[in-house]
C-alpha atoms as a PDB file:
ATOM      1  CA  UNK A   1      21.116  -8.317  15.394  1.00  0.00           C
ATOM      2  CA  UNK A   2      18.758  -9.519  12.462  1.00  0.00           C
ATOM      3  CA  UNK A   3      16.467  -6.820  10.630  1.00  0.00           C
ATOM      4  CA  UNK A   4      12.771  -8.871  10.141  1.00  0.00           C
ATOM      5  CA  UNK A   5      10.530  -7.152   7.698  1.00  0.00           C
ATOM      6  CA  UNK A   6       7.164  -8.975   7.228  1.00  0.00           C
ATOM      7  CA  UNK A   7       3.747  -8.022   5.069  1.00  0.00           C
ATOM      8  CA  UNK A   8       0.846  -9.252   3.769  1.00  0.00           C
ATOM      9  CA  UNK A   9      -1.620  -8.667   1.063  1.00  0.00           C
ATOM     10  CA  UNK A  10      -5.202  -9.699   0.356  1.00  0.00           C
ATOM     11  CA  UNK A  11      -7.072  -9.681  -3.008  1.00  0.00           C
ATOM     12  CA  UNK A  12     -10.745  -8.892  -1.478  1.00  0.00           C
ATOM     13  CA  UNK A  13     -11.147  -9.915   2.221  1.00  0.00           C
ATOM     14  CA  UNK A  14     -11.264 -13.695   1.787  1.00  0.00           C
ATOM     15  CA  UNK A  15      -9.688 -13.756  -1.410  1.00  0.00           C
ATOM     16  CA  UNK A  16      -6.232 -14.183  -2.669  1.00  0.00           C
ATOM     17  CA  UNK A  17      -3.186 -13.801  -0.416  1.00  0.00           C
ATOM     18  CA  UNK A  18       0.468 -13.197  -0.562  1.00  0.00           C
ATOM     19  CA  UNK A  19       2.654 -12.947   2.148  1.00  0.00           C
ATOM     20  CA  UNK A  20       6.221 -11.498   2.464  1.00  0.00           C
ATOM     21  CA  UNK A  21       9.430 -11.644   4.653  1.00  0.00           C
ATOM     22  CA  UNK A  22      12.916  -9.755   4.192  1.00  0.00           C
ATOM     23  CA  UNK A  23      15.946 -11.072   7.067  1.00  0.00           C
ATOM     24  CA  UNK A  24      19.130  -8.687   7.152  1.00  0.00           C
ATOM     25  CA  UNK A  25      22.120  -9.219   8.900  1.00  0.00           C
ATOM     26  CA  UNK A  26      24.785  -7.038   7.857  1.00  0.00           C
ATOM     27  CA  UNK A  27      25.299  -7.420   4.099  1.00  0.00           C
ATOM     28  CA  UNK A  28      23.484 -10.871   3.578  1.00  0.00           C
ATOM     29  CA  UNK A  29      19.517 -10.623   3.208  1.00  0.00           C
ATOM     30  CA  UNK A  30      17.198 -13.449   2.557  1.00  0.00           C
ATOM     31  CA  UNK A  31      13.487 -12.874   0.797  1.00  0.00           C
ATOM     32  CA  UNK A  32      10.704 -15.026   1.556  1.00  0.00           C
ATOM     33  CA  UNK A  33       7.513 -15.095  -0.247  1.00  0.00           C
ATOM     34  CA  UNK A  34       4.530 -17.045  -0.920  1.00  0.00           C
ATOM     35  CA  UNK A  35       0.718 -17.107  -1.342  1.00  0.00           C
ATOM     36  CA  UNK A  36      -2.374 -18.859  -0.721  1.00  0.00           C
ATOM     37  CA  UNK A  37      -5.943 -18.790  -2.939  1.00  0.00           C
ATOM     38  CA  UNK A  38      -8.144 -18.078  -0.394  1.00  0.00           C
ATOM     39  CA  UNK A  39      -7.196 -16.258   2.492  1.00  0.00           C
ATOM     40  CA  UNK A  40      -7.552 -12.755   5.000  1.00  0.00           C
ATOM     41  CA  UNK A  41      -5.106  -9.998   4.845  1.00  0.00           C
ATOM     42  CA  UNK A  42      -4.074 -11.384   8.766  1.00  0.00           C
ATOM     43  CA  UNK A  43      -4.042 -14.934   7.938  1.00  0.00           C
ATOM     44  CA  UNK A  44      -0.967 -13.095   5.248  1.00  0.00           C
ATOM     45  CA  UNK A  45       0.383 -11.313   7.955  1.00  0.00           C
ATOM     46  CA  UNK A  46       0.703 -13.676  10.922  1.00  0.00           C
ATOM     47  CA  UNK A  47       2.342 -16.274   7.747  1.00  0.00           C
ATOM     48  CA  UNK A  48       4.492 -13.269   6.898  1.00  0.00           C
ATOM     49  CA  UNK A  49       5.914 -13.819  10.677  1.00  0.00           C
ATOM     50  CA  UNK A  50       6.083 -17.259  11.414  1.00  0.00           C
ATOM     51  CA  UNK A  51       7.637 -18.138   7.635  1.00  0.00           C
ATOM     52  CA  UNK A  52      10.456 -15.642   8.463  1.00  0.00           C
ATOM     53  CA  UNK A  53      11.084 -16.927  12.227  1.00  0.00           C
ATOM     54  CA  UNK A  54      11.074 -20.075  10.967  1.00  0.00           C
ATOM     55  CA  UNK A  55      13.931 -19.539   8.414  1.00  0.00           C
ATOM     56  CA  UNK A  56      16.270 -18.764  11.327  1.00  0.00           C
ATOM     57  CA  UNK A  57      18.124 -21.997  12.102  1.00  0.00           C
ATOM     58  CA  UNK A  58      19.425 -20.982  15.926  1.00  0.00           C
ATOM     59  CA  UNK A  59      17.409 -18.714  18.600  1.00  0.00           C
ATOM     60  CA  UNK A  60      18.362 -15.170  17.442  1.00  0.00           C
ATOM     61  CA  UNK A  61      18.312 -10.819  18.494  1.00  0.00           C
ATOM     62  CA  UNK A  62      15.942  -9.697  16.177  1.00  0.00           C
ATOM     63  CA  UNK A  63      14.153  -6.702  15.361  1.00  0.00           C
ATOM     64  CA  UNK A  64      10.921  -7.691  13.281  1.00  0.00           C
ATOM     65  CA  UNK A  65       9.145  -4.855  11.570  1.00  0.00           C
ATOM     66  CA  UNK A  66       5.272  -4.895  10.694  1.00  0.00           C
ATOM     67  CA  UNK A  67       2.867  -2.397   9.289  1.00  0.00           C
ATOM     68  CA  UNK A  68       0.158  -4.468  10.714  1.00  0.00           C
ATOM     69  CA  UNK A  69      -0.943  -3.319  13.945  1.00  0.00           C
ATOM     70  CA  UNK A  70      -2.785  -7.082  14.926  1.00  0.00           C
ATOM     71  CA  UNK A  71       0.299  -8.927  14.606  1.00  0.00           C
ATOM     72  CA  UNK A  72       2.313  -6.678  17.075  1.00  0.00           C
ATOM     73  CA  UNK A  73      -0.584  -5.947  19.116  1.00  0.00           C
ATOM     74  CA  UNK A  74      -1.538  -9.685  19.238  1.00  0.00           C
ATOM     75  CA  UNK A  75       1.795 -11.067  20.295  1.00  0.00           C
ATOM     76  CA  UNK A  76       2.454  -8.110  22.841  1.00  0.00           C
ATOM     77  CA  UNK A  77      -0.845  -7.241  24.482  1.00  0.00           C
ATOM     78  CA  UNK A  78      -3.196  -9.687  23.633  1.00  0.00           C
ATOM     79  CA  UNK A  79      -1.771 -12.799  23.400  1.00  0.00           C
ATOM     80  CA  UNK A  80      -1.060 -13.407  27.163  1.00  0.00           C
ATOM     81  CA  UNK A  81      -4.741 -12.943  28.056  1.00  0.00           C
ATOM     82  CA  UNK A  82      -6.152 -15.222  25.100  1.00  0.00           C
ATOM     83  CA  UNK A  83      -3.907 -17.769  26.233  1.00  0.00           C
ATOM     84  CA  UNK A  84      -5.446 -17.536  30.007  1.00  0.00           C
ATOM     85  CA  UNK A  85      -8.922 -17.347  29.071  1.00  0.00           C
ATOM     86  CA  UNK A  86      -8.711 -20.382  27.105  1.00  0.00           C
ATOM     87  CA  UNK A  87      -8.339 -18.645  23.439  1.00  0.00           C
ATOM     88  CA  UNK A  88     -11.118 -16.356  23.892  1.00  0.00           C
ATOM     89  CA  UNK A  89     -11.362 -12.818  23.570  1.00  0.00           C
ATOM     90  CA  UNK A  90     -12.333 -10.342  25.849  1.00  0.00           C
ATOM     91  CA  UNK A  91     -15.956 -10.584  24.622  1.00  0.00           C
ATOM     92  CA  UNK A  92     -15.902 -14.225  25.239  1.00  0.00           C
ATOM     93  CA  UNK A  93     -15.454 -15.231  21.470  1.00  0.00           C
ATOM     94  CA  UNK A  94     -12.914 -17.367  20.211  1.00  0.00           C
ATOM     95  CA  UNK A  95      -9.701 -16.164  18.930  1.00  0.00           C
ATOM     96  CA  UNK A  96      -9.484 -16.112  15.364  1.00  0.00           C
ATOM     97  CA  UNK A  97      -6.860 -17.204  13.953  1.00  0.00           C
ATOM     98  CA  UNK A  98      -5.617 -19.492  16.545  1.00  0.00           C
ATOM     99  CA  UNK A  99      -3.803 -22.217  14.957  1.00  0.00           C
ATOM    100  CA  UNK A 100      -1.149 -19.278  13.413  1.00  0.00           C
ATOM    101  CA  UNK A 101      -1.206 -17.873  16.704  1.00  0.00           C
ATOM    102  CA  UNK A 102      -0.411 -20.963  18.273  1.00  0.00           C
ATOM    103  CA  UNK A 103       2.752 -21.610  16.077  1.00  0.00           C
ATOM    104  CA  UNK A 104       3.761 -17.946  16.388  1.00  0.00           C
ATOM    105  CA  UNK A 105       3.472 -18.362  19.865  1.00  0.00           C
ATOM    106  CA  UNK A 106       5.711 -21.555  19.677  1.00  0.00           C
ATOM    107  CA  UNK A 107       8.536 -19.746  17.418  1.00  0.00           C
ATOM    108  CA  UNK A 108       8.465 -16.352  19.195  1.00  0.00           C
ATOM    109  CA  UNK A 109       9.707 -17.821  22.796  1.00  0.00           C
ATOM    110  CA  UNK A 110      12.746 -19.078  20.575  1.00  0.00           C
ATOM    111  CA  UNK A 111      14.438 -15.875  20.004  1.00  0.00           C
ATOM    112  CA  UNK A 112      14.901 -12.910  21.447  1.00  0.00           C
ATOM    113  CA  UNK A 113      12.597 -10.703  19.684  1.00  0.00           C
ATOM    114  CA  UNK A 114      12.073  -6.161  19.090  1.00  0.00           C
ATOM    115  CA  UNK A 115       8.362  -5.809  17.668  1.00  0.00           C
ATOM    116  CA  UNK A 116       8.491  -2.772  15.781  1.00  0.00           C
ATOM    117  CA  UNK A 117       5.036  -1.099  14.106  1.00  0.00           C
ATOM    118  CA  UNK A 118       6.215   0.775  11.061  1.00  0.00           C
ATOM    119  CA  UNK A 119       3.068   2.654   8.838  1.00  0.00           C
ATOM    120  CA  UNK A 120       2.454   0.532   5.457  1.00  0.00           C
ATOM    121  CA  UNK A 121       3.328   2.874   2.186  1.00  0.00           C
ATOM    122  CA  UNK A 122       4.890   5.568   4.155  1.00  0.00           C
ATOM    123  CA  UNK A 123       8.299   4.746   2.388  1.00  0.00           C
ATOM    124  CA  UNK A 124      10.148   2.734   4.535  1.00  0.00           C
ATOM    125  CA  UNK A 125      12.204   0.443   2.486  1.00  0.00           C
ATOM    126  CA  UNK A 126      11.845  -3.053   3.636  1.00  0.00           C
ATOM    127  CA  UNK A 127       8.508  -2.720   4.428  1.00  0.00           C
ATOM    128  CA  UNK A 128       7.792  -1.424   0.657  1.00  0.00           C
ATOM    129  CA  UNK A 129       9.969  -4.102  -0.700  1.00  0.00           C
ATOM    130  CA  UNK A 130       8.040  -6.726   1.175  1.00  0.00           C
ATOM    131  CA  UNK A 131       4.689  -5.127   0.473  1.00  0.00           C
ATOM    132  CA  UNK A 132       6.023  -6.128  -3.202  1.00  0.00           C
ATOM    133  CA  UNK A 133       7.057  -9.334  -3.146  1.00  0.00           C
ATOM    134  CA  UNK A 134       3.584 -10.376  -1.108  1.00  0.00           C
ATOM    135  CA  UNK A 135       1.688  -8.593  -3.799  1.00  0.00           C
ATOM    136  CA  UNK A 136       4.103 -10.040  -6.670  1.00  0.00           C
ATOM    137  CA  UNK A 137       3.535 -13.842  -5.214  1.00  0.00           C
ATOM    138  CA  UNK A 138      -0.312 -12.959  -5.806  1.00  0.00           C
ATOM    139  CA  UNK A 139       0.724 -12.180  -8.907  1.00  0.00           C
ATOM    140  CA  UNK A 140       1.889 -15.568  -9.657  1.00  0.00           C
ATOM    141  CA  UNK A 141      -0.650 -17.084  -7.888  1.00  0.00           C
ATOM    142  CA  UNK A 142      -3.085 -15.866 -10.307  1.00  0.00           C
ATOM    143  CA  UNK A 143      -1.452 -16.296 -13.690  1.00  0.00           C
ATOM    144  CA  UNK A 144      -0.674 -19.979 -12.569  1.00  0.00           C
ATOM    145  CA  UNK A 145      -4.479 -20.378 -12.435  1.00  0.00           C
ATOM    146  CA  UNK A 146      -5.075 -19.054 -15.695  1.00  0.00           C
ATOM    147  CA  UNK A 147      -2.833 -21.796 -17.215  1.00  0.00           C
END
């Protein structure tokens, strides 16, 4: 069984992004990270998924862990009745967000997948370590601008 931990970070809401991804199986780990210059704090955290299920080379058991209540939500409740009302919401709006959506859609029904909520800073150790590395790569972002 694999150990997912995903995050994302936003610098103002567009603004700069960073998103984060921690695999675990037994002692090997991989780290994921990256960032975008304008972005949303879910735009980070649906990347934050779909970066680390694409990593995995075969369909996997995984247990992916989120602080972010729309991405397990969205792929567990919501996503079923988007997809049958034609990406709308229950209000009749479009979905935002679809394209990432679409592809986490896509990459989910490869694997065999646990969605776990876990509450951001409330010490749990892959989710803090990935809430670092997203906030790090908007870090980098940012001083390779200033260059």
């Amino acid at each position: 069984m694999i150990e997912i931990y995903t995050d994302g970070a936003c610098r103002g809401n567009p603004g700069p992004g960073g998103w984060a991804a921690l695999l675990q199986t037994g002692e090997r780990e991989k780290e994921l990270h990256g960032a975008e210059a304008l972005t949303t704090n879910n735009r980070m955290e649906l990347t934050a998924v779909i970066r680390a299920l694409e990593a995995l080379k075969r369909p996997v058991r995984a247990r992916l862990y989120t602080d972010s209540e729309y991405v397990r939500r969205g792929i567990t409740e919501w996503l079923t009745e988007w997809k049958s009302r034609g990406w709308r919401t229950a209000a009749r709006k479009p979905v935002k967000n679809q394209d990432l959506w679409e592809r986490l859609d896509e990459l989910a029904a490869r694997h065999e997948l646990e969605w776990h909520w876990v509450p951001g800073h409330a010490g749990v150790p892959g989710n803090e370590r990935v809430d670092r590395l997203a906030n790090e790569a908007i870090d980098a972002l940012q001083l390779r601008s200033l260059r």
